[in-house]
C-alpha atoms as a PDB file:
ATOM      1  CA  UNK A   1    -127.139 -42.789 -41.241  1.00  0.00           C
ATOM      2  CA  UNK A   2    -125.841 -45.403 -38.788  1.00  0.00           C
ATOM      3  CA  UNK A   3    -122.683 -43.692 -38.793  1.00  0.00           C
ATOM      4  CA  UNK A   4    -124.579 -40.264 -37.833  1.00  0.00           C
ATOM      5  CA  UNK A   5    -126.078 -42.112 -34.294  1.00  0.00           C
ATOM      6  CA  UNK A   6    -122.619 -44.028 -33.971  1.00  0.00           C
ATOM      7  CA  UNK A   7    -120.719 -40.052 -33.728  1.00  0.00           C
ATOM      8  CA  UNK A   8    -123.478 -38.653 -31.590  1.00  0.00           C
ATOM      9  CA  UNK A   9    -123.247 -41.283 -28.825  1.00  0.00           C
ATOM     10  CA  UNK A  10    -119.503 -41.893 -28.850  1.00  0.00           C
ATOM     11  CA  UNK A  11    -118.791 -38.197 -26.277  1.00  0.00           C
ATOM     12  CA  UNK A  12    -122.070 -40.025 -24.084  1.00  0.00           C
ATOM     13  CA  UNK A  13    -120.575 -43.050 -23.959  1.00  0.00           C
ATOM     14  CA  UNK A  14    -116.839 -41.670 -23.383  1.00  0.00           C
ATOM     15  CA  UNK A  15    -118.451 -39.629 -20.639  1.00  0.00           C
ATOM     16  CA  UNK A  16    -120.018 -42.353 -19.043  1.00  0.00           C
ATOM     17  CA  UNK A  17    -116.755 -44.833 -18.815  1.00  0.00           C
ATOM     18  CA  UNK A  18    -115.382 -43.032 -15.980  1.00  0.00           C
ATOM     19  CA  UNK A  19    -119.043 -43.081 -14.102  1.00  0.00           C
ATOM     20  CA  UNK A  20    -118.768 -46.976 -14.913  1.00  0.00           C
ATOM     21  CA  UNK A  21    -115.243 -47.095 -13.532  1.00  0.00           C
ATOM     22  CA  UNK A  22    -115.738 -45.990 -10.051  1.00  0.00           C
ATOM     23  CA  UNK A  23    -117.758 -49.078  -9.553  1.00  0.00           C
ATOM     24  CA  UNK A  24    -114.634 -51.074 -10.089  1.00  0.00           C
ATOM     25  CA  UNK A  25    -112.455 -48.953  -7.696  1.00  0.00           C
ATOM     26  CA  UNK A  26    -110.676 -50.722  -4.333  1.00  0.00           C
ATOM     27  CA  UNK A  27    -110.948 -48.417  -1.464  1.00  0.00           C
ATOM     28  CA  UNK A  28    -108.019 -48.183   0.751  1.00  0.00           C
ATOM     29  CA  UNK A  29    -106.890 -47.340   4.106  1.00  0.00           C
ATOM     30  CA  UNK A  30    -104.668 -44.602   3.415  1.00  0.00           C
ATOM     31  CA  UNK A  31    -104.001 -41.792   1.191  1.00  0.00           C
ATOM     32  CA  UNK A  32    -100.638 -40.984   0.607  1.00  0.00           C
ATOM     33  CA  UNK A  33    -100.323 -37.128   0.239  1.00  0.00           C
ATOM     34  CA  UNK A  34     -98.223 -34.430  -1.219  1.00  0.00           C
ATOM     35  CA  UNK A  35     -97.705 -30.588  -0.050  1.00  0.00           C
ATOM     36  CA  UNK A  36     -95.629 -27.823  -1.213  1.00  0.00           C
ATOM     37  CA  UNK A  37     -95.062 -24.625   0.957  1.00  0.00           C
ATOM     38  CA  UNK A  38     -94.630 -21.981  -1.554  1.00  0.00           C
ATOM     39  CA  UNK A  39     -92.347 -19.989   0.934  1.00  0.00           C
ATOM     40  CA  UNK A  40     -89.662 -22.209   1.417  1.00  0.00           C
ATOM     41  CA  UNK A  41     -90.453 -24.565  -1.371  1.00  0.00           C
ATOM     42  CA  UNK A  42     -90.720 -27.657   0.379  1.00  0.00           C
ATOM     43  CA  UNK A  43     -92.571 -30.670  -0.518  1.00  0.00           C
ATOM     44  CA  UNK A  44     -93.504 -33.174   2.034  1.00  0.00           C
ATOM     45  CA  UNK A  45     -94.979 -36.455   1.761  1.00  0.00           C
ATOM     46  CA  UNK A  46     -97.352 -37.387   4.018  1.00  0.00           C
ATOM     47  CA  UNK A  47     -99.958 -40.366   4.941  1.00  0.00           C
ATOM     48  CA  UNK A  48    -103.803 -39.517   5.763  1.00  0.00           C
ATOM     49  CA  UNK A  49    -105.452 -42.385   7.805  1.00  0.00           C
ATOM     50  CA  UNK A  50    -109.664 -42.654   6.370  1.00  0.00           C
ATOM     51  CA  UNK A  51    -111.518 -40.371   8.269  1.00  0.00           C
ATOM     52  CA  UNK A  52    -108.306 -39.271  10.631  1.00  0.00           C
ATOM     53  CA  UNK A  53    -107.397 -35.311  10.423  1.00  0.00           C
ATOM     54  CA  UNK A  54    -104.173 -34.928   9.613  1.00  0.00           C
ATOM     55  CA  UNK A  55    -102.411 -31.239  10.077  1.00  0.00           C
ATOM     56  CA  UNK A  56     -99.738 -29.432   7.389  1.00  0.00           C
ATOM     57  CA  UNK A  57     -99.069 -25.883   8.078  1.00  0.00           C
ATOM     58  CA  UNK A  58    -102.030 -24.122   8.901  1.00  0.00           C
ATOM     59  CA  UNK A  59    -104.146 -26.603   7.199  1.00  0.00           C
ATOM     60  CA  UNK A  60    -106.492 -29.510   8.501  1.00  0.00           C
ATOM     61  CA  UNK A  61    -106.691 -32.501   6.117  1.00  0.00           C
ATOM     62  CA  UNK A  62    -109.834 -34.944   6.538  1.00  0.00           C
ATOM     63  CA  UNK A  63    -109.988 -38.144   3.923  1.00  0.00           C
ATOM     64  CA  UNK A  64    -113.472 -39.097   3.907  1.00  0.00           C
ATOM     65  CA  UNK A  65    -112.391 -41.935   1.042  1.00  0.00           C
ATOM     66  CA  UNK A  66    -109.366 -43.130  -1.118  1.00  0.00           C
ATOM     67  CA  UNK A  67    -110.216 -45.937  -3.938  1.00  0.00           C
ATOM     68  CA  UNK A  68    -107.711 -46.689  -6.444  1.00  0.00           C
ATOM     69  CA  UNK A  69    -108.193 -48.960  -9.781  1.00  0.00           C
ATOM     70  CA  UNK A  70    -107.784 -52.612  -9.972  1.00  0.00           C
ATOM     71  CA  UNK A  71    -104.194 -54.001 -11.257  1.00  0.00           C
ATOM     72  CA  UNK A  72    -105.733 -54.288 -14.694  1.00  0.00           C
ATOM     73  CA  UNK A  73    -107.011 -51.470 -14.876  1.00  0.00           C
ATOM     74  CA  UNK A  74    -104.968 -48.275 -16.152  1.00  0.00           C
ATOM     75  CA  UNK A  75    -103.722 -46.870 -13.143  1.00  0.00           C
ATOM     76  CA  UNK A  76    -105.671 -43.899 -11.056  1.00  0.00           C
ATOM     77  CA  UNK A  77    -105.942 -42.667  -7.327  1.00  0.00           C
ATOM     78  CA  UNK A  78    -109.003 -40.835  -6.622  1.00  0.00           C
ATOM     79  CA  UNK A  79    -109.689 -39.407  -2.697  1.00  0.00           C
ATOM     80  CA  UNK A  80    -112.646 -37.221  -1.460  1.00  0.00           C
ATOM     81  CA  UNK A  81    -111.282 -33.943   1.162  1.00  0.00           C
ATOM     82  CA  UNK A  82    -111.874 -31.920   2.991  1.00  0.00           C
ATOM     83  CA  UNK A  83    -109.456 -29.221   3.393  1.00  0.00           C
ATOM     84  CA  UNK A  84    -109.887 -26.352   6.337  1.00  0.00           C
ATOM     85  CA  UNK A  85    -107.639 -23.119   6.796  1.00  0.00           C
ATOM     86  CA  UNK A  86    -107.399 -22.560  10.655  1.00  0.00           C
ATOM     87  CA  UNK A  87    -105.474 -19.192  11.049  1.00  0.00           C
ATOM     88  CA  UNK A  88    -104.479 -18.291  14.454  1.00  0.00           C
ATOM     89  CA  UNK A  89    -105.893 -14.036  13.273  1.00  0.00           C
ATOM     90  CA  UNK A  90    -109.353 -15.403  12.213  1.00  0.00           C
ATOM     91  CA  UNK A  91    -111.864 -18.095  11.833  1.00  0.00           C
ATOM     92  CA  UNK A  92    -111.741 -21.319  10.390  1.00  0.00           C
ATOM     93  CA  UNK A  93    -112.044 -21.419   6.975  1.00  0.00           C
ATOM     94  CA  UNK A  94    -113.030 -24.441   4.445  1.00  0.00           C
ATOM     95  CA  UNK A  95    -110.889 -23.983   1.161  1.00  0.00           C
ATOM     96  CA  UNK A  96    -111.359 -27.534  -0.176  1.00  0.00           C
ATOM     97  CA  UNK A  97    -114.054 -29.973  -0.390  1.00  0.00           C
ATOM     98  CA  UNK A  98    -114.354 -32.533  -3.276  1.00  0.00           C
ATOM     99  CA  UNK A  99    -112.605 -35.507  -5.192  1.00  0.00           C
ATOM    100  CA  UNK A 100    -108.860 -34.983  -5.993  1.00  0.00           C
ATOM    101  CA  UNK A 101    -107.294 -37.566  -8.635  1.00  0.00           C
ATOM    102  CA  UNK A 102    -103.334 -38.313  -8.747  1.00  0.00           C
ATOM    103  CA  UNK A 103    -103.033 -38.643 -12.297  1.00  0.00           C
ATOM    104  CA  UNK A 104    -104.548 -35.453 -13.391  1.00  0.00           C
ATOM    105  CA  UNK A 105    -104.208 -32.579  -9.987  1.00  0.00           C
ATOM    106  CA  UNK A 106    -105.173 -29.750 -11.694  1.00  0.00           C
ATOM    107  CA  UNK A 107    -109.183 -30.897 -12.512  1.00  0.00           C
ATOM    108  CA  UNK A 108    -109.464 -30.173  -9.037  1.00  0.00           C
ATOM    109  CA  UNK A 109    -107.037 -28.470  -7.371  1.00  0.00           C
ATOM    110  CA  UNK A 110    -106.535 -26.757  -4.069  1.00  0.00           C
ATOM    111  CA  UNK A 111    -106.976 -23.041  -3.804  1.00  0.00           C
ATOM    112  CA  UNK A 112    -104.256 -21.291  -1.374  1.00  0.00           C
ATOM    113  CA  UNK A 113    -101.819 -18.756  -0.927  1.00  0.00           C
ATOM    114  CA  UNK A 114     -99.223 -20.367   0.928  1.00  0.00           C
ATOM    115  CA  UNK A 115     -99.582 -24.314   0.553  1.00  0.00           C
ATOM    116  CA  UNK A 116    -100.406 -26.744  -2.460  1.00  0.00           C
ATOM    117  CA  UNK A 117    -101.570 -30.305  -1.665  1.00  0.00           C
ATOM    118  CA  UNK A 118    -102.536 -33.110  -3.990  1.00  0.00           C
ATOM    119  CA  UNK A 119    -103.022 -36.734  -3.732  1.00  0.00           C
ATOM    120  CA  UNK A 120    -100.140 -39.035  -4.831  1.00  0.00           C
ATOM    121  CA  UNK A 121    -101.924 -42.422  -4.300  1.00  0.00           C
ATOM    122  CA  UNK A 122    -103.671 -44.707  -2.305  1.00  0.00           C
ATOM    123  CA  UNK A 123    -102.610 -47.455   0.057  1.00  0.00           C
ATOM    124  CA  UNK A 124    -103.490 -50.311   2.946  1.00  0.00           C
ATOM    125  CA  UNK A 125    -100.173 -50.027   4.773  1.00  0.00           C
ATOM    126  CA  UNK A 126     -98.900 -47.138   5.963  1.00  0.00           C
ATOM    127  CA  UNK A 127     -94.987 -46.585   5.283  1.00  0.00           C
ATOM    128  CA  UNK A 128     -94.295 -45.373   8.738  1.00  0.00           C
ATOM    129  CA  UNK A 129     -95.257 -49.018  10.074  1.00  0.00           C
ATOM    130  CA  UNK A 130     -93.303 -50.799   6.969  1.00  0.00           C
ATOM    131  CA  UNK A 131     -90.359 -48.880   8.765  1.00  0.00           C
ATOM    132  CA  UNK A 132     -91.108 -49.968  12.084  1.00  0.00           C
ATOM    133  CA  UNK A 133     -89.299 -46.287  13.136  1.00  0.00           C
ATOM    134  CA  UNK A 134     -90.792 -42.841  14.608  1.00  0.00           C
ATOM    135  CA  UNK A 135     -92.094 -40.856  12.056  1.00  0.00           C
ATOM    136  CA  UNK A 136     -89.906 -38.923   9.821  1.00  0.00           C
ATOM    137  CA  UNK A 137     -89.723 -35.434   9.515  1.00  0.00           C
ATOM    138  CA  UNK A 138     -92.337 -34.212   6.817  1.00  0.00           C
ATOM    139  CA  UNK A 139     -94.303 -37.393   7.448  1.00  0.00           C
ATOM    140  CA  UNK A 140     -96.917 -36.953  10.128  1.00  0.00           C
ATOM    141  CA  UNK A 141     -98.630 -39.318  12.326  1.00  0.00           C
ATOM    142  CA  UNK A 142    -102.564 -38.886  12.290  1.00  0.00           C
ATOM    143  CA  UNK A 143    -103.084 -35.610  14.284  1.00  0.00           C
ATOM    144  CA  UNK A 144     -99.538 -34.392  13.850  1.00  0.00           C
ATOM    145  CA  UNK A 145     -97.836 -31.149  12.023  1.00  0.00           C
ATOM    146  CA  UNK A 146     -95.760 -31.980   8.599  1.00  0.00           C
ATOM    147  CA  UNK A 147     -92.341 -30.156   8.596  1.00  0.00           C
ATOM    148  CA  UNK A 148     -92.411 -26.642   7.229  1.00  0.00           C
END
């Protein structure tokens, strides 16, 4: 009988440890970014600045939030965006808004034709001022175009 309660509440209770979990997230600065164009099958990494729009392609990039798990924890990146199409033939279009996680991409993944972008992790410090250089190509500065 025990057993019977102890198999019913175990998919509850495995439900409810990633609910639990967010409470333990660190949120960071800066989410470090991915995106492939699927016509010249590029990838370029890029960093998003919280609550800075970054551009790639046609595509505006907004990080509301990027938490990542404590060093004990088993390792996740979760980040909330907002994702808009602006195409220079029509209106603005939102294709993306919601949490995207680095370890699993496709539970919520980007819709789009052309481009592809997913979140790789989350960070502090941003790489372009660990290289104390001008941003590379593919890696934009808030407000900037990634490489094509």
């Amino acid at each position: 009988m025990m057993r019977r309660y102890l198999l019913a509440l175990a998919p509850l209770l495995l439900a409810a440890g990633p609910v639990l979990a967010q409470d333990k997230m660190i949120p960071r600065q800066y989410a470090v970014l991915q995106g492939l164009d699927k016509i010249t099958a590029r990838i370029s990494t890029f960093e998003a600045p919280i609550e800075e729009q970054v551009t790639f392609g046609s595509l505006d990039i907004l990080v509301h939030t990027c938490r990542e798990t404590p060093p004990e924890e088993p390792p996740e990146s979760a980040a909330f965006l907002e994702v808009i199409d602006k195409r220079p033939d029509g209106p603005e279009v939102e294709i993306f808004s919601g949490w995207m996680f680095a370890s699993s991409p496709a539970v919520s993944a980007m819709e789009h034709p052309v481009y592809d972008v997913w979140v790789v992790a989350c960070s502090d410090e941003s790489r372009q001022a660990e290289s104390e250089a001008p941003a590379a190509e593919g890696q934009p500065e808030s407000g900037q175009q990634a490489e094509q």
